[in-house]
PDB file of N, CA and C in Angstrom:
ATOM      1  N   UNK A   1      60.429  42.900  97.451  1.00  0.00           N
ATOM      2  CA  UNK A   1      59.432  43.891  97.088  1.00  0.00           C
ATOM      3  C   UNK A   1      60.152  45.151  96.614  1.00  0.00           C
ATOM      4  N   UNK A   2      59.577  45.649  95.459  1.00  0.00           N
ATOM      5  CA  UNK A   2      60.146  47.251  95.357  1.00  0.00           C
ATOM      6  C   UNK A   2      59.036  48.440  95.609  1.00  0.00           C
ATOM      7  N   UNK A   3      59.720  49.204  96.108  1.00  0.00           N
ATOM      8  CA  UNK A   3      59.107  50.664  96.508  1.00  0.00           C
ATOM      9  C   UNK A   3      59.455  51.660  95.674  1.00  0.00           C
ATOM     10  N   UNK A   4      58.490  52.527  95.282  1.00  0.00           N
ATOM     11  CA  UNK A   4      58.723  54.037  94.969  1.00  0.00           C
ATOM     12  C   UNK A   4      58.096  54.638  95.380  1.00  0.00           C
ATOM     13  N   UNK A   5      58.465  55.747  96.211  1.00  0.00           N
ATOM     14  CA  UNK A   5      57.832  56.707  97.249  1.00  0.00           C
ATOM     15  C   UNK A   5      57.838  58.079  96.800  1.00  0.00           C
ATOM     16  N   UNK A   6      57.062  58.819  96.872  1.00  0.00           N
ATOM     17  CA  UNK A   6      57.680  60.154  97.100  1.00  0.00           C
ATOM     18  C   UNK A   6      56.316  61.169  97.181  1.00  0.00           C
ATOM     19  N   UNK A   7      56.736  62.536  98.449  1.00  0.00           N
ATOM     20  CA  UNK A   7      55.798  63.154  98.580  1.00  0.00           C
ATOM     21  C   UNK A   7      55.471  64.592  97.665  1.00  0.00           C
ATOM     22  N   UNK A   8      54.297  64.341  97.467  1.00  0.00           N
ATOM     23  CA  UNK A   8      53.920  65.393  96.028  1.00  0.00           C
ATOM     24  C   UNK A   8      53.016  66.661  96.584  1.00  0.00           C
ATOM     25  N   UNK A   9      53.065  68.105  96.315  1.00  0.00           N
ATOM     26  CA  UNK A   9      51.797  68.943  97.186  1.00  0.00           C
ATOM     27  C   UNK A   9      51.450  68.283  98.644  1.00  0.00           C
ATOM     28  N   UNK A  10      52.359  67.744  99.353  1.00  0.00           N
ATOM     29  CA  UNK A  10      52.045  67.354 101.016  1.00  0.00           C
ATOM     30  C   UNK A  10      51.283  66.266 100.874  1.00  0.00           C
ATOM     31  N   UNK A  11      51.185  65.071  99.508  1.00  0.00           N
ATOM     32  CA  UNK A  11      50.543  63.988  99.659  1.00  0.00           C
ATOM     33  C   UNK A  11      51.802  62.960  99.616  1.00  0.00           C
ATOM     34  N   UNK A  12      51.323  62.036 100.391  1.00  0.00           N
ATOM     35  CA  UNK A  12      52.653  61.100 100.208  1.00  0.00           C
ATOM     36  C   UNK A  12      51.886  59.815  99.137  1.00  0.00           C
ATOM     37  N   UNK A  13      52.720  59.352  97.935  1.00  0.00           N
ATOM     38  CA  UNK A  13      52.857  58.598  96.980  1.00  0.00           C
ATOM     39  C   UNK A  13      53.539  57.289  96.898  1.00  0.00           C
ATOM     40  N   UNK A  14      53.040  56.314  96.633  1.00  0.00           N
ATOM     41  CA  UNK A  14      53.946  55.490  96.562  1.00  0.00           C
ATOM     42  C   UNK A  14      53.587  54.165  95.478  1.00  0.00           C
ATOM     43  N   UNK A  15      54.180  53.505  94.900  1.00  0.00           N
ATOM     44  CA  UNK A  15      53.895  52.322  93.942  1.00  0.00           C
ATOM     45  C   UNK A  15      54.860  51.533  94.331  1.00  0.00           C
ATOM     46  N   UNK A  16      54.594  50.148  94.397  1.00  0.00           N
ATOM     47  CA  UNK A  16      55.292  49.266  94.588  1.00  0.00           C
ATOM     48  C   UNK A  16      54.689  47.805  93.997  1.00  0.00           C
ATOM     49  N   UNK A  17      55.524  46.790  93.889  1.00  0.00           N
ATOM     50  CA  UNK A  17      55.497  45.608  93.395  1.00  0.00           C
ATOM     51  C   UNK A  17      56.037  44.379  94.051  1.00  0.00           C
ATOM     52  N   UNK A  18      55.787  43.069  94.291  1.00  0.00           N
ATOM     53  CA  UNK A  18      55.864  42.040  94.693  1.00  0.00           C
ATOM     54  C   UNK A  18      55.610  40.979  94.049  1.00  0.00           C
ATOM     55  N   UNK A  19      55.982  39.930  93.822  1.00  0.00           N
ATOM     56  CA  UNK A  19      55.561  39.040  92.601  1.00  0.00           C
ATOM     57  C   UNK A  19      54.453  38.173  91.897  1.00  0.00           C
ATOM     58  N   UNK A  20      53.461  38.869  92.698  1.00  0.00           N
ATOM     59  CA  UNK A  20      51.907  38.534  92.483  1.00  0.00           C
ATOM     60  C   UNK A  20      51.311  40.094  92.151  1.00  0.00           C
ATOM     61  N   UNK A  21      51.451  40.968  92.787  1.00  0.00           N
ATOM     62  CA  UNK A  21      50.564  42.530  92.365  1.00  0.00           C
ATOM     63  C   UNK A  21      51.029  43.573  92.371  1.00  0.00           C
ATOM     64  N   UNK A  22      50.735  44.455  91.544  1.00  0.00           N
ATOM     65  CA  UNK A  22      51.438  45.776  91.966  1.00  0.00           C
ATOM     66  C   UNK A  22      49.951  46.849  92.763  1.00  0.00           C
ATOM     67  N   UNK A  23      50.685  47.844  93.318  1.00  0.00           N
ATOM     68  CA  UNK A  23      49.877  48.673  94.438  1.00  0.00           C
ATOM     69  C   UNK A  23      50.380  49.785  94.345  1.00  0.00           C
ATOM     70  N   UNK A  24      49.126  51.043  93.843  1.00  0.00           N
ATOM     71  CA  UNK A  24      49.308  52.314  93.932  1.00  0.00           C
ATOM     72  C   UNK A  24      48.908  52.862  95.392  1.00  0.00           C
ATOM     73  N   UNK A  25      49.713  53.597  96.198  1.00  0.00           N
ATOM     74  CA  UNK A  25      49.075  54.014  97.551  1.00  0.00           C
ATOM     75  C   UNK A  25      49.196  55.460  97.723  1.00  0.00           C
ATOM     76  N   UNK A  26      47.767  55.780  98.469  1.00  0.00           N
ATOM     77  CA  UNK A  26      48.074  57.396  98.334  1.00  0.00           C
ATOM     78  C   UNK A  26      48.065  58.115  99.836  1.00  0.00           C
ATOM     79  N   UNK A  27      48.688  58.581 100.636  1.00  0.00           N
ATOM     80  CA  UNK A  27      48.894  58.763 102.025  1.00  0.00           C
ATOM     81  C   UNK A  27      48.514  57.368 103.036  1.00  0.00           C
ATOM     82  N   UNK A  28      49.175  56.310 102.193  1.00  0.00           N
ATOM     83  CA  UNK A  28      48.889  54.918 103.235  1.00  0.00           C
ATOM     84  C   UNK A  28      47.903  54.030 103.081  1.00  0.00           C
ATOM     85  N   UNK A  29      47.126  54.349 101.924  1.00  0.00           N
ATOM     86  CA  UNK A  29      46.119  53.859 101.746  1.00  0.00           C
ATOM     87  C   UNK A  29      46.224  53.347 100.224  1.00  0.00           C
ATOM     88  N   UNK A  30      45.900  51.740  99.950  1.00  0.00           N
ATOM     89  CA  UNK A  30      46.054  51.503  98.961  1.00  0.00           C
ATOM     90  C   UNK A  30      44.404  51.686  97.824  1.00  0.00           C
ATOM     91  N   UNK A  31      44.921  53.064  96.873  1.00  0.00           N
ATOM     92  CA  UNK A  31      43.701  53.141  96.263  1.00  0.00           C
ATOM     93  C   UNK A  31      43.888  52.234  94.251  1.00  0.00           C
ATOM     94  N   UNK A  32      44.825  51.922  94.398  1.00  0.00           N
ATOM     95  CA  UNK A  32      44.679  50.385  93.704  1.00  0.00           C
ATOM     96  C   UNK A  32      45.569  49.386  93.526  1.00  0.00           C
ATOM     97  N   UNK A  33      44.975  48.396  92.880  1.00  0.00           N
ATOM     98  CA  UNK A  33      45.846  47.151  92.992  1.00  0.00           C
ATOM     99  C   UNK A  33      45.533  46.493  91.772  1.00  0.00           C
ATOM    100  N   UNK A  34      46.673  45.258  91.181  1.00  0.00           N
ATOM    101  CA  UNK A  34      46.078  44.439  89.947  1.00  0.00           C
ATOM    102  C   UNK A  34      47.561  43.371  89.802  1.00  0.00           C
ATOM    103  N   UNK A  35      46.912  42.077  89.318  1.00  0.00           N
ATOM    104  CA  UNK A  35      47.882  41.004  88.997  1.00  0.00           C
ATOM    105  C   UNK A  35      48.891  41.607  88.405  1.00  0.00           C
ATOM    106  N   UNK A  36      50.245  41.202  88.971  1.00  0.00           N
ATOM    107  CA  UNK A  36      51.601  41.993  88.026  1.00  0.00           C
ATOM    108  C   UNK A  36      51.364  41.196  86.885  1.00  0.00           C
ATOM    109  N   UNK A  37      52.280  41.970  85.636  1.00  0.00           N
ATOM    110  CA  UNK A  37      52.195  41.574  84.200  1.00  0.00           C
ATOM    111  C   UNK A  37      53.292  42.090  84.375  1.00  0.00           C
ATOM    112  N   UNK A  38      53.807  42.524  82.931  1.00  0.00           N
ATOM    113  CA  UNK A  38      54.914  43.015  82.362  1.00  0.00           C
ATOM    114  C   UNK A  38      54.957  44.609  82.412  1.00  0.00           C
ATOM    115  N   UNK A  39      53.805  44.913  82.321  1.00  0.00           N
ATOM    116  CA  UNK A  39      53.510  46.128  82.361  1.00  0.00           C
ATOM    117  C   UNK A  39      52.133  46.994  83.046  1.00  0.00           C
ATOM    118  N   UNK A  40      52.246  47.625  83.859  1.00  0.00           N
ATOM    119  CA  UNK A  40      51.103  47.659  84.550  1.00  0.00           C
ATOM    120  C   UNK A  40      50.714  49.595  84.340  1.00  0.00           C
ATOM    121  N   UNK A  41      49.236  50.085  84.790  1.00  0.00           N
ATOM    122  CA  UNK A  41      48.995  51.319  84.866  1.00  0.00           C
ATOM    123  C   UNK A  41      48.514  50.879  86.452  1.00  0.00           C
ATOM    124  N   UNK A  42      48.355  51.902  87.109  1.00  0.00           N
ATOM    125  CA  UNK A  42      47.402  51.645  88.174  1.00  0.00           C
ATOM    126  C   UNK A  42      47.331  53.558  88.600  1.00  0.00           C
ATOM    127  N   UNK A  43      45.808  53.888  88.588  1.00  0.00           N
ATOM    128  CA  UNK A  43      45.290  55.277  88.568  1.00  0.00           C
ATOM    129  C   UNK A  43      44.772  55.464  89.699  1.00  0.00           C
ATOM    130  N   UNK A  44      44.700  56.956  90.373  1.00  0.00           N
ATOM    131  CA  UNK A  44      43.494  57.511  91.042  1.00  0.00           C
ATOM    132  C   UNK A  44      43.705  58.627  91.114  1.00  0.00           C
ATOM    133  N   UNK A  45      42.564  59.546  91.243  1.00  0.00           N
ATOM    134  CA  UNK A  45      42.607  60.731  91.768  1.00  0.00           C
ATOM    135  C   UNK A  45      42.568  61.597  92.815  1.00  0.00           C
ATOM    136  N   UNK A  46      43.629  62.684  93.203  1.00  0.00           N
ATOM    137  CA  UNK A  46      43.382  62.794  95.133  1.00  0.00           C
ATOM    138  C   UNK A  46      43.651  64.259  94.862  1.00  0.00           C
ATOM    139  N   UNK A  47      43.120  64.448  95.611  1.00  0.00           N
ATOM    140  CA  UNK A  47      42.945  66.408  96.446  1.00  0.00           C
ATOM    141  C   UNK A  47      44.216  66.564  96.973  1.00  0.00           C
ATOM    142  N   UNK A  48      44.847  67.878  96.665  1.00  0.00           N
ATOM    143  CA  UNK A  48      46.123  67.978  96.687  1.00  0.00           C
ATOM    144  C   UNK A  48      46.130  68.893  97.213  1.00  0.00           C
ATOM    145  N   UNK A  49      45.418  69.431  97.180  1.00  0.00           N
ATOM    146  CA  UNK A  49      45.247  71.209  97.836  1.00  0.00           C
ATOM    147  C   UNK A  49      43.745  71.624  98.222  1.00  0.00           C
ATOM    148  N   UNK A  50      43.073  72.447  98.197  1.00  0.00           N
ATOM    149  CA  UNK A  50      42.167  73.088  98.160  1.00  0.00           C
ATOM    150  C   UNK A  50      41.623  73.628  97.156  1.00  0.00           C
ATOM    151  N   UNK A  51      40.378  72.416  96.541  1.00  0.00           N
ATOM    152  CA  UNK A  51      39.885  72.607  95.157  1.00  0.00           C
ATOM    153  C   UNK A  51      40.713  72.197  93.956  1.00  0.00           C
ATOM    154  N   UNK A  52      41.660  70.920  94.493  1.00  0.00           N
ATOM    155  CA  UNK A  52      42.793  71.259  93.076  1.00  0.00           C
ATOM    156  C   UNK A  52      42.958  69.348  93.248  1.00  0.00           C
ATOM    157  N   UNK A  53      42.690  69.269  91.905  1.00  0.00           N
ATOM    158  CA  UNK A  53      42.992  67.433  92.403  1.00  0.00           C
ATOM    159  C   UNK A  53      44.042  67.080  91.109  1.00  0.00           C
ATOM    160  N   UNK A  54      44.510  66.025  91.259  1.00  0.00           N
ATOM    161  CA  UNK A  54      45.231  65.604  90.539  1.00  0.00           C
ATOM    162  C   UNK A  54      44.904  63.834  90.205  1.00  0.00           C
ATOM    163  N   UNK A  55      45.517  63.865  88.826  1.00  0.00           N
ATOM    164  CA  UNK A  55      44.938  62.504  88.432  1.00  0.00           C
ATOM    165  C   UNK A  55      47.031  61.679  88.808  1.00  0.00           C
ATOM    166  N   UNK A  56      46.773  61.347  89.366  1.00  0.00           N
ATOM    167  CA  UNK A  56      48.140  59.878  90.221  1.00  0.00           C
ATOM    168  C   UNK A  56      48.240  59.211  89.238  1.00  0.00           C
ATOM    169  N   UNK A  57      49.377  58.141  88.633  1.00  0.00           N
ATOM    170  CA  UNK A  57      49.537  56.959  88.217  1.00  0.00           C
ATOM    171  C   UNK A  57      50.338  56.611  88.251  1.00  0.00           C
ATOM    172  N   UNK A  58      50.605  55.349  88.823  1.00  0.00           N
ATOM    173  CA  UNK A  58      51.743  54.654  89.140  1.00  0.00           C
ATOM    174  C   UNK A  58      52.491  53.588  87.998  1.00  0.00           C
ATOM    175  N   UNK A  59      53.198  53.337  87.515  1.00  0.00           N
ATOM    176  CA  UNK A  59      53.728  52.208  86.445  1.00  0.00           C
ATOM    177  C   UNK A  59      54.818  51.628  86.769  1.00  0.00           C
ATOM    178  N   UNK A  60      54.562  49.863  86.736  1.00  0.00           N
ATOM    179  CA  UNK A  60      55.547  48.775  86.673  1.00  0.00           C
ATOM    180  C   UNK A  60      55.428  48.196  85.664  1.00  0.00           C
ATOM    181  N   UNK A  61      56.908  48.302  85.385  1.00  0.00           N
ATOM    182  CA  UNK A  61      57.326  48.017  83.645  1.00  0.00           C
ATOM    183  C   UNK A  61      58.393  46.632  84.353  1.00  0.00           C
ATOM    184  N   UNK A  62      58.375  45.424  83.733  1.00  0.00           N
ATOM    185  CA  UNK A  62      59.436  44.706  84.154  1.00  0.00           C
ATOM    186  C   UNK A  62      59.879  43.809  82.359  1.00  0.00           C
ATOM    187  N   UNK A  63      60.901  43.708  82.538  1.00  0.00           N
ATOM    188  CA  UNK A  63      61.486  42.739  81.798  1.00  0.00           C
ATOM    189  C   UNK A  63      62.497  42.334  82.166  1.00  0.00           C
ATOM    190  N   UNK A  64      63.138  41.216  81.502  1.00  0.00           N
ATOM    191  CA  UNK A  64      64.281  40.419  82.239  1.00  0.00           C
ATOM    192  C   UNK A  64      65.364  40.861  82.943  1.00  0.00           C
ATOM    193  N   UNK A  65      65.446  41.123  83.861  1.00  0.00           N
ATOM    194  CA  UNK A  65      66.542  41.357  84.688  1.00  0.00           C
ATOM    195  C   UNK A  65      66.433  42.618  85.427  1.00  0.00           C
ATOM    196  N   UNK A  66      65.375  43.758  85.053  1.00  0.00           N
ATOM    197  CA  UNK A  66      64.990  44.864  85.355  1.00  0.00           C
ATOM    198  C   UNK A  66      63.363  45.307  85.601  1.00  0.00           C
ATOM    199  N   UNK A  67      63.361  45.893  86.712  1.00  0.00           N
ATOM    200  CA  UNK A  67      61.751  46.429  87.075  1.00  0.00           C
ATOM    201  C   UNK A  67      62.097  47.695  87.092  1.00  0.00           C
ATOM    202  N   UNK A  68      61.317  48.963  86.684  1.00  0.00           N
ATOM    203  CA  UNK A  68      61.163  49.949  86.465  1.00  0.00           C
ATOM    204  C   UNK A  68      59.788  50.963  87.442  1.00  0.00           C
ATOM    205  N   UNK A  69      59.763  51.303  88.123  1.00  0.00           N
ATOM    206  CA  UNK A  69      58.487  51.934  88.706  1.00  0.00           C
ATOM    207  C   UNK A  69      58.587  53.577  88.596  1.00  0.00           C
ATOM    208  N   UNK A  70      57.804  54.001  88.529  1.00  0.00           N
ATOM    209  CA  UNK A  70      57.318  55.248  88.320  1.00  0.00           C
ATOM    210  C   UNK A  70      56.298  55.915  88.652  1.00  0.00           C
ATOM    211  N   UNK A  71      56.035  57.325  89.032  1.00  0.00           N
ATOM    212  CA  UNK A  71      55.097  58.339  89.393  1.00  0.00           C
ATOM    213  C   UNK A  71      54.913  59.230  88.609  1.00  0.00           C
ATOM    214  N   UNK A  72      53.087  59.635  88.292  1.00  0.00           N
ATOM    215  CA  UNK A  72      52.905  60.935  87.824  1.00  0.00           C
ATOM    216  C   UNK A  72      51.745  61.293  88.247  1.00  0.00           C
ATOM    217  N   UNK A  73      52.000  62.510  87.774  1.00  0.00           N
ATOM    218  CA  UNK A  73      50.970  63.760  88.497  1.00  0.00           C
ATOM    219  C   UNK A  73      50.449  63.886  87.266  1.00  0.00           C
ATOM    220  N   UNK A  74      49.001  64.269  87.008  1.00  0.00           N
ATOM    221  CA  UNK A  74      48.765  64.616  85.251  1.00  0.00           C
ATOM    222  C   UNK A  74      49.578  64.794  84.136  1.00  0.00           C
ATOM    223  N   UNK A  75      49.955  63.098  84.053  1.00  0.00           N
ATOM    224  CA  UNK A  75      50.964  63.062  83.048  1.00  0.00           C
ATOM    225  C   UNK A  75      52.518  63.856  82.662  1.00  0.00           C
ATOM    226  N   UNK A  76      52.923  63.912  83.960  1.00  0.00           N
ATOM    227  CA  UNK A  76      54.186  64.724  84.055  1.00  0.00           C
ATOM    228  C   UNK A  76      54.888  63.670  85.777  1.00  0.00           C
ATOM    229  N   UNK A  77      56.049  62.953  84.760  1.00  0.00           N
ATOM    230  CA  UNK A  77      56.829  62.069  85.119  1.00  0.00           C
ATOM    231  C   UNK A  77      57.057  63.118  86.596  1.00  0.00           C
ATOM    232  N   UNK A  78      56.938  62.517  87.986  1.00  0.00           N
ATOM    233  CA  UNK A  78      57.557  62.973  89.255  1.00  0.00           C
ATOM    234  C   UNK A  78      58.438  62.221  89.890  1.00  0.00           C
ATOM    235  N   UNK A  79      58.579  60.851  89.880  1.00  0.00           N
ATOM    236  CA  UNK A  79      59.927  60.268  90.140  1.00  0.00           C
ATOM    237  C   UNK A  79      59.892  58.883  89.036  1.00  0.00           C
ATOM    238  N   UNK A  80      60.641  58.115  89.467  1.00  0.00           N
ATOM    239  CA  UNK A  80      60.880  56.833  88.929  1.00  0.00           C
ATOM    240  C   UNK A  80      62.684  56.412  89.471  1.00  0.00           C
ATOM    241  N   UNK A  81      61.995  54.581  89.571  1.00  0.00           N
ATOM    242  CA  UNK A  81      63.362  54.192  90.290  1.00  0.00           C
ATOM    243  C   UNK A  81      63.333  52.914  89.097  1.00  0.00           C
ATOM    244  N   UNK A  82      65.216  52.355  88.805  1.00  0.00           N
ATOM    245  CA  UNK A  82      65.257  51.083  88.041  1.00  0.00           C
ATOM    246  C   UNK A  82      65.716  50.364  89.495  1.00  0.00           C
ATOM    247  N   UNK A  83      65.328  49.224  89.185  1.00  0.00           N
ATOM    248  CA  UNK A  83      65.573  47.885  89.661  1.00  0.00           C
ATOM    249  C   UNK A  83      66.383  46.680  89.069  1.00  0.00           C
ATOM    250  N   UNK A  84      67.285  46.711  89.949  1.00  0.00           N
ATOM    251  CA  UNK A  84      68.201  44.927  89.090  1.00  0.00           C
ATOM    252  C   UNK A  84      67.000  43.590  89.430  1.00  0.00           C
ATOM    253  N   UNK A  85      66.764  42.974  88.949  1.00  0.00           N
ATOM    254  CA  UNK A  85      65.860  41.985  89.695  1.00  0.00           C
ATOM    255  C   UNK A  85      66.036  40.741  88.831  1.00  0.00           C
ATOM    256  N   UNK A  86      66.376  39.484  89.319  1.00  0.00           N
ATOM    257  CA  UNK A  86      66.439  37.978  88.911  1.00  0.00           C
ATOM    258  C   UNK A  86      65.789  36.968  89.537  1.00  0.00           C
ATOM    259  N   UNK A  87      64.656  37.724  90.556  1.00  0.00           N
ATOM    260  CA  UNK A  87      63.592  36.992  91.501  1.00  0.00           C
ATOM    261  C   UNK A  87      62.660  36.474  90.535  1.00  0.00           C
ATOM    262  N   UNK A  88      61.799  37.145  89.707  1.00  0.00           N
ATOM    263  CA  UNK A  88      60.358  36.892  89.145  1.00  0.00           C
ATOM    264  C   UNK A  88      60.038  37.201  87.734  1.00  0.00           C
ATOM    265  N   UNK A  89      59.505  36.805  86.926  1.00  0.00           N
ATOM    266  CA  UNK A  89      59.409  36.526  85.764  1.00  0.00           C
ATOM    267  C   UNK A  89      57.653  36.203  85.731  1.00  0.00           C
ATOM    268  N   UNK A  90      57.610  36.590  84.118  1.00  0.00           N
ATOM    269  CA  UNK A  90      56.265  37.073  84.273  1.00  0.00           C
ATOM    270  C   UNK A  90      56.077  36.308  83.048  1.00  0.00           C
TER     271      UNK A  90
END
């Protein structure tokens, strides 16, 4: 499985992948999910503060030999991790 974590405005973030789905989670809670492909979006929106929300999206990009995951906050890249991977194929 791969993880990308990271905490944003005191929310904790995370996207990850396994070789059936990927999963956007937002303080522990998975607010989505969808069959892995090659390339995935997976969205939601969460309260970050007081009166202030932000639109989340998580992305798994895979091609041969490499998975790619990533975080953003309204379209402004907040982390991203590469992956070596020779497990799964899509």
């Amino acid at each position: 499985m791969h993880k990308l974590a990271v905490t944003y405005r005191g929310t904790k973030l995370r996207v990850e992948s396994d070789q059936y789905e990927g999963r956007l989670l937002i303080n522990g809670l998975i607010r989505a999910r969808i069959k892995l492909t090659s390339v995935i979006r997976l969205t939601s929106t969460v309260q970050t503060d007081y009166e202030w929300h932000e639109l989340i999206e998580g992305t798994i990009k895979q091609k041969p030999g490499k998975v790619t995951l990533a975080l953003y906050a309204n379209n402004t890249q907040i982390a991203r991790k590469d992956f070596c991977s020779q497990l799964w194929s899509i």
